[in-house]
N, C-alpha and C. Protein backbone atom coordinates (compact mmCIF):
# COMPACT_ATOMS: atom_id res chain seq x y z
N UNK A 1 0.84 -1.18 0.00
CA UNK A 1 0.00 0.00 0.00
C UNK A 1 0.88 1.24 0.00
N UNK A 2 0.73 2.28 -0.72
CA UNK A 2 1.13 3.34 -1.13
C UNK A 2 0.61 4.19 0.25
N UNK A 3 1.81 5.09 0.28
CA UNK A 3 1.48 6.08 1.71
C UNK A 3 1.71 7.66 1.23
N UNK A 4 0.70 7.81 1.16
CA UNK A 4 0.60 9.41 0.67
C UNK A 4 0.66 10.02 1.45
N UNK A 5 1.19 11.69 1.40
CA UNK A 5 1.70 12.55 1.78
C UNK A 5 0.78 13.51 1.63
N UNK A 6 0.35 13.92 0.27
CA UNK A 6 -0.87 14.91 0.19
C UNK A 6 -1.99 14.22 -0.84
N UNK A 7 -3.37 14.96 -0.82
CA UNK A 7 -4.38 14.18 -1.70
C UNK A 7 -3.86 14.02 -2.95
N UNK A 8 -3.15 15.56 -4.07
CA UNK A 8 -2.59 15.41 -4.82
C UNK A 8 -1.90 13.99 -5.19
N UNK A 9 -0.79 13.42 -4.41
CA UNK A 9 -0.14 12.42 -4.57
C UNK A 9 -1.31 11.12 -4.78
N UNK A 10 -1.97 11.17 -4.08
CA UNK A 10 -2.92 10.06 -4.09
C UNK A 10 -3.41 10.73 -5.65
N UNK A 11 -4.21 11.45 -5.91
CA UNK A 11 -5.44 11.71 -6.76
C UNK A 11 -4.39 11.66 -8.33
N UNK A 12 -3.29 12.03 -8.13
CA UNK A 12 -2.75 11.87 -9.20
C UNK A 12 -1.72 10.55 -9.42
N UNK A 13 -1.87 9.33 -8.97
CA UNK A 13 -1.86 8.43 -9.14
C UNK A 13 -2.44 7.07 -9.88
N UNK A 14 -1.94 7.07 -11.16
CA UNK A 14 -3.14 6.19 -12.10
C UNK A 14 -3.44 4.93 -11.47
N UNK A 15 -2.74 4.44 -10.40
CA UNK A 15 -3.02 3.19 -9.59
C UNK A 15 -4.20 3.17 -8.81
N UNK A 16 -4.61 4.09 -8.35
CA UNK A 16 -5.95 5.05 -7.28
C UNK A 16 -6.84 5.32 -8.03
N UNK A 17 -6.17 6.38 -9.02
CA UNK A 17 -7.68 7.14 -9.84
C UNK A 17 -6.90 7.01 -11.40
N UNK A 18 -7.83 6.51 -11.61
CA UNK A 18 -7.88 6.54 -13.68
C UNK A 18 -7.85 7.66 -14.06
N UNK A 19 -6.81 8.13 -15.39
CA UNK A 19 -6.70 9.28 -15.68
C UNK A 19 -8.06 9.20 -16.02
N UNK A 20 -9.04 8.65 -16.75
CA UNK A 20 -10.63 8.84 -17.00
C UNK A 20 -11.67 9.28 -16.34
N UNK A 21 -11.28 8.44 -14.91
CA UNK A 21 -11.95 9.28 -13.63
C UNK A 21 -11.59 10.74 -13.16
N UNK A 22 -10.25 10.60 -13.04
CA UNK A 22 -9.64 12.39 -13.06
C UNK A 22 -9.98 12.92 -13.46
N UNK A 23 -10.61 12.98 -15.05
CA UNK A 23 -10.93 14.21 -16.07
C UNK A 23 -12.43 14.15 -15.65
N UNK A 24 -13.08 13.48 -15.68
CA UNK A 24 -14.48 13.62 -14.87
C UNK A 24 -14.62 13.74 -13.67
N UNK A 25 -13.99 13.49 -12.58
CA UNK A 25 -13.85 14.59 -11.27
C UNK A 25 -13.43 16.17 -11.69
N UNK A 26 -11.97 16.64 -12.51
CA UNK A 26 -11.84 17.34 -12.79
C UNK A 26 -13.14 18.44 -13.62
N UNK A 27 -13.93 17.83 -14.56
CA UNK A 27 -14.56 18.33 -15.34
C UNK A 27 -16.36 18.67 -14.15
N UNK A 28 -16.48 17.81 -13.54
CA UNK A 28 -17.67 17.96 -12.52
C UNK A 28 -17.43 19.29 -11.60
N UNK A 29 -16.35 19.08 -10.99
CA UNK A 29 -15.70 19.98 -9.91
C UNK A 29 -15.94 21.50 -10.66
N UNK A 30 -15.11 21.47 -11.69
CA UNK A 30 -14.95 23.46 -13.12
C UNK A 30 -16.71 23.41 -13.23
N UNK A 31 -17.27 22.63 -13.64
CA UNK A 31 -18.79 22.45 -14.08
C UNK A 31 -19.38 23.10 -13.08
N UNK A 32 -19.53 22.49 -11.61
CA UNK A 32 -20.32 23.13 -10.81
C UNK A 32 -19.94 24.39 -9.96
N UNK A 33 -18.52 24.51 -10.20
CA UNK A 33 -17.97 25.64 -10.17
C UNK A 33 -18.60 26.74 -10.68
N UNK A 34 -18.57 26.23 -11.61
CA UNK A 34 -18.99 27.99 -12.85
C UNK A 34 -20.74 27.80 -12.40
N UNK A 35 -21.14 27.26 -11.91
CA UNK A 35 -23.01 26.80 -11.66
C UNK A 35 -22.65 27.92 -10.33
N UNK A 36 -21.82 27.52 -9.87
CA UNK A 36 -22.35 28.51 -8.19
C UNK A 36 -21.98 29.78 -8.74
N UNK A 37 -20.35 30.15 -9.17
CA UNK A 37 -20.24 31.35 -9.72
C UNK A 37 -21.28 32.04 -10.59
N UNK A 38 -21.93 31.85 -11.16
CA UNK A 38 -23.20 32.58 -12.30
C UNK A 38 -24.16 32.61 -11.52
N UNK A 39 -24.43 31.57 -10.30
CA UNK A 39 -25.47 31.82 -9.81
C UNK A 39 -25.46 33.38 -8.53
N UNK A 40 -23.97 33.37 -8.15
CA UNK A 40 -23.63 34.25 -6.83
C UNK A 40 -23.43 35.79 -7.72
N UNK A 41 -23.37 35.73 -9.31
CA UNK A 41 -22.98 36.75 -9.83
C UNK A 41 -24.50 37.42 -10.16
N UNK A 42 -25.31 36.89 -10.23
CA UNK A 42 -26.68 37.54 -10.15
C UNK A 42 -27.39 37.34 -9.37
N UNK A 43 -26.72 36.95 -8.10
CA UNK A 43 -27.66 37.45 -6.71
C UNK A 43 -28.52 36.84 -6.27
N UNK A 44 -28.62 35.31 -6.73
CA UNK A 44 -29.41 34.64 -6.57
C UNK A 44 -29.15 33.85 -5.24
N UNK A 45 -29.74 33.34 -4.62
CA UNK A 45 -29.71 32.33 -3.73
C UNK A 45 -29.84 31.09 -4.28
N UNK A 46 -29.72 29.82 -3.76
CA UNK A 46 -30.16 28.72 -3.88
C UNK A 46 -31.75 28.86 -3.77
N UNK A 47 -32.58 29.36 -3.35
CA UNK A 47 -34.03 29.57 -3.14
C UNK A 47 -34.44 29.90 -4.31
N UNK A 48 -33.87 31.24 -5.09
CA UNK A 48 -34.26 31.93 -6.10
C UNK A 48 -34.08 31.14 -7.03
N UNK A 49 -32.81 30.46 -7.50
CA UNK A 49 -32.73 29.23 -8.29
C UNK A 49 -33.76 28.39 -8.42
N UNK A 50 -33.94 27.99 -7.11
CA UNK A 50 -34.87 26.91 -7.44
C UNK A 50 -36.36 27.01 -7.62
N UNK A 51 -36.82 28.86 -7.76
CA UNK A 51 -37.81 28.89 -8.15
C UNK A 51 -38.15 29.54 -9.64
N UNK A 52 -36.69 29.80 -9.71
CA UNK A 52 -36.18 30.08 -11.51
C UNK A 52 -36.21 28.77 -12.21
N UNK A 53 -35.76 28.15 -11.94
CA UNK A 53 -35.65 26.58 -12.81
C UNK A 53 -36.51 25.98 -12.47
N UNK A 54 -37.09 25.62 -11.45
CA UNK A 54 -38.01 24.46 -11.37
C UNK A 54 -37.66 23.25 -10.78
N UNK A 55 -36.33 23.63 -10.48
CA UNK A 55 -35.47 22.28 -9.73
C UNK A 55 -35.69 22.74 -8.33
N UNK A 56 -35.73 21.91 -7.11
CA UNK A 56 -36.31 22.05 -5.33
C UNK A 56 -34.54 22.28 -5.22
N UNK A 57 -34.55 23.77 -4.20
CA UNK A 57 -33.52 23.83 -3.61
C UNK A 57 -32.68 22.88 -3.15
N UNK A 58 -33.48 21.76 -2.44
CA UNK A 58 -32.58 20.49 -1.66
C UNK A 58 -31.79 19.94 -3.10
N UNK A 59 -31.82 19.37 -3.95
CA UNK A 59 -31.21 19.15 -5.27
C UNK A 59 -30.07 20.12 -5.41
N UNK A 60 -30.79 21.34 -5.70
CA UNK A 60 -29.15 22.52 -5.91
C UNK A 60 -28.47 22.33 -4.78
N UNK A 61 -28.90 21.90 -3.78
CA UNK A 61 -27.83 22.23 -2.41
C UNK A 61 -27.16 21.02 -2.73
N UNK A 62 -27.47 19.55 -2.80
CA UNK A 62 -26.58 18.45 -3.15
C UNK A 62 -25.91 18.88 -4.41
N UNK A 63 -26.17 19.79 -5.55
CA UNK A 63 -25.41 19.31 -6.76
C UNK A 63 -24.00 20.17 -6.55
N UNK A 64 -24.27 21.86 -5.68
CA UNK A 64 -23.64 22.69 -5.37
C UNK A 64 -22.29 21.53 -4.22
N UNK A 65 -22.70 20.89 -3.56
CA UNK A 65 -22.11 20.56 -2.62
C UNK A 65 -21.18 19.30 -3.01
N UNK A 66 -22.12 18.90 -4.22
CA UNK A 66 -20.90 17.40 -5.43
C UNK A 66 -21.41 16.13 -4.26
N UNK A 67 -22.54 16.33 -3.54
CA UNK A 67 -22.94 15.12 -2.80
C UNK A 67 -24.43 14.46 -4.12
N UNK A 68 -24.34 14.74 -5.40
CA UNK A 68 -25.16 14.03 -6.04
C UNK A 68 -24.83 14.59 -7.81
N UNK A 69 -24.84 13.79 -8.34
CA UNK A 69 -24.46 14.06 -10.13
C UNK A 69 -25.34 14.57 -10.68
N UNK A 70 -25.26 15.34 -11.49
CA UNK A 70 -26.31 16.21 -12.52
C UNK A 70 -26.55 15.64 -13.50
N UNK A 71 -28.14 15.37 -13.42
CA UNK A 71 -28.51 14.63 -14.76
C UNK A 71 -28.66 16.19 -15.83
N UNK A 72 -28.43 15.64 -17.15
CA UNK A 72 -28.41 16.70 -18.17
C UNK A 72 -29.16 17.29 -18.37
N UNK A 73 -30.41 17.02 -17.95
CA UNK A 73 -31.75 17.79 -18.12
C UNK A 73 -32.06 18.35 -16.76
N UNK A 74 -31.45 18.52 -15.66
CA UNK A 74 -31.65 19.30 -14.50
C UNK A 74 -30.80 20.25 -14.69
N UNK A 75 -29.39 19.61 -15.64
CA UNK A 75 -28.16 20.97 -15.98
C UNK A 75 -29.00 21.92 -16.37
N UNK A 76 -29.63 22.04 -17.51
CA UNK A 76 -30.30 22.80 -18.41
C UNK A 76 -31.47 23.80 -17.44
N UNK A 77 -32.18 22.91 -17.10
CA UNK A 77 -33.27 23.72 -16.37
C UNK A 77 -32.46 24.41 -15.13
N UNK A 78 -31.40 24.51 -15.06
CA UNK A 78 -30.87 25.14 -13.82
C UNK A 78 -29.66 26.02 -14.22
N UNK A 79 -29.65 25.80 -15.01
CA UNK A 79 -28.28 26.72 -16.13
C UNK A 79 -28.99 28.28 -17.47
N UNK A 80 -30.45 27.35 -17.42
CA UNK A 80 -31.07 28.30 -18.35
C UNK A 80 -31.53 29.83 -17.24
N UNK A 81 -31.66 29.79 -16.35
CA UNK A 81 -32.13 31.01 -16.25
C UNK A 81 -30.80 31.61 -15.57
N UNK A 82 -29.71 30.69 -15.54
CA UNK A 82 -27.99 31.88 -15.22
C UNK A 82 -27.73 32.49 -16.69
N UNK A 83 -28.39 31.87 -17.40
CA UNK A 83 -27.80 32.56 -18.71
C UNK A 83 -27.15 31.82 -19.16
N UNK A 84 -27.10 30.48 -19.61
CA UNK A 84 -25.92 29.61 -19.56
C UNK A 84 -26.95 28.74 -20.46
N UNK A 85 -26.13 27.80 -20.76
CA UNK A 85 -26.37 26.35 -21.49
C UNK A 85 -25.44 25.30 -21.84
N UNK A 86 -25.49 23.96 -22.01
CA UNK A 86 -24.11 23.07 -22.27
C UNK A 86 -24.03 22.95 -23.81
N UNK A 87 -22.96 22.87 -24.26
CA UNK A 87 -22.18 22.52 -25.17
C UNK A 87 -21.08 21.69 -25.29
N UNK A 88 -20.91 21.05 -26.71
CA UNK A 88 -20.02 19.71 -27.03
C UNK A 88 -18.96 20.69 -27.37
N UNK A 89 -17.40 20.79 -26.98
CA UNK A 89 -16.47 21.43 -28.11
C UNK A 89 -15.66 20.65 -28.35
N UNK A 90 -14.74 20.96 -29.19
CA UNK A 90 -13.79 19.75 -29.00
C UNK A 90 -12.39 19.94 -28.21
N UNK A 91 -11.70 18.80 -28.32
CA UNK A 91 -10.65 18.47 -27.02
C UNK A 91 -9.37 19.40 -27.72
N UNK A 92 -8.70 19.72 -27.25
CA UNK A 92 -7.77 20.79 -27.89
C UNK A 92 -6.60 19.65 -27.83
N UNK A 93 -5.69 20.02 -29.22
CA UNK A 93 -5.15 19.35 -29.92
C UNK A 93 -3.69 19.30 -28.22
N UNK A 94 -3.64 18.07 -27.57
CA UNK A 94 -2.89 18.42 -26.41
C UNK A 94 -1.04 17.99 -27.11
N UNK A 95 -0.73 17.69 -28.35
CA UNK A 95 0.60 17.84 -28.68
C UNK A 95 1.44 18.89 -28.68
């Protein structure tokens, strides 16, 4: 057993976490990131959200908190009234 020092060491370990899992922790984590930021930039509460979208506060408080995954169609209804929406782009050429 491997004895880590900091989470880093662990989390960036392909033995622990799959670079596949990384980029989807990584990509969840920026995702709901920018969800609280847009939401705190127009003053909203979690309350106001959830009577803008249609999604029950208790939901935004788990998705805000990464204690539950965002299905794509709660993204939307909860992204549409920050002004926001998802999009496919592509992966930037990493050579």
């Amino acid at each position: 057993m491997n004895n880590y020092k900091t989470f880093d060491e662990m989390f960036n370990d392909d033995k622990f976490v799959s670079p596949e899992e990384r980029e989807q922790i990584n990509f969840q984590v920026d995702l709901i990131g920018k969800m609280i930021e847009a939401r705190e930039k127009k003053g909203l509460s979690q309350r106001d959200l959830a009577e803008l979208s249609g999604v029950k506060q208790p939901a935004i408080a788990r998705l805000e908190s990464m204690k539950a995954t965002p299905q794509i169609d709660t993204l939307l209804k909860i992204l549409a009234p920050l002004g926001y929406t998802l999009s496919i782009t592509p992966i930037e050429n990493k050579r």
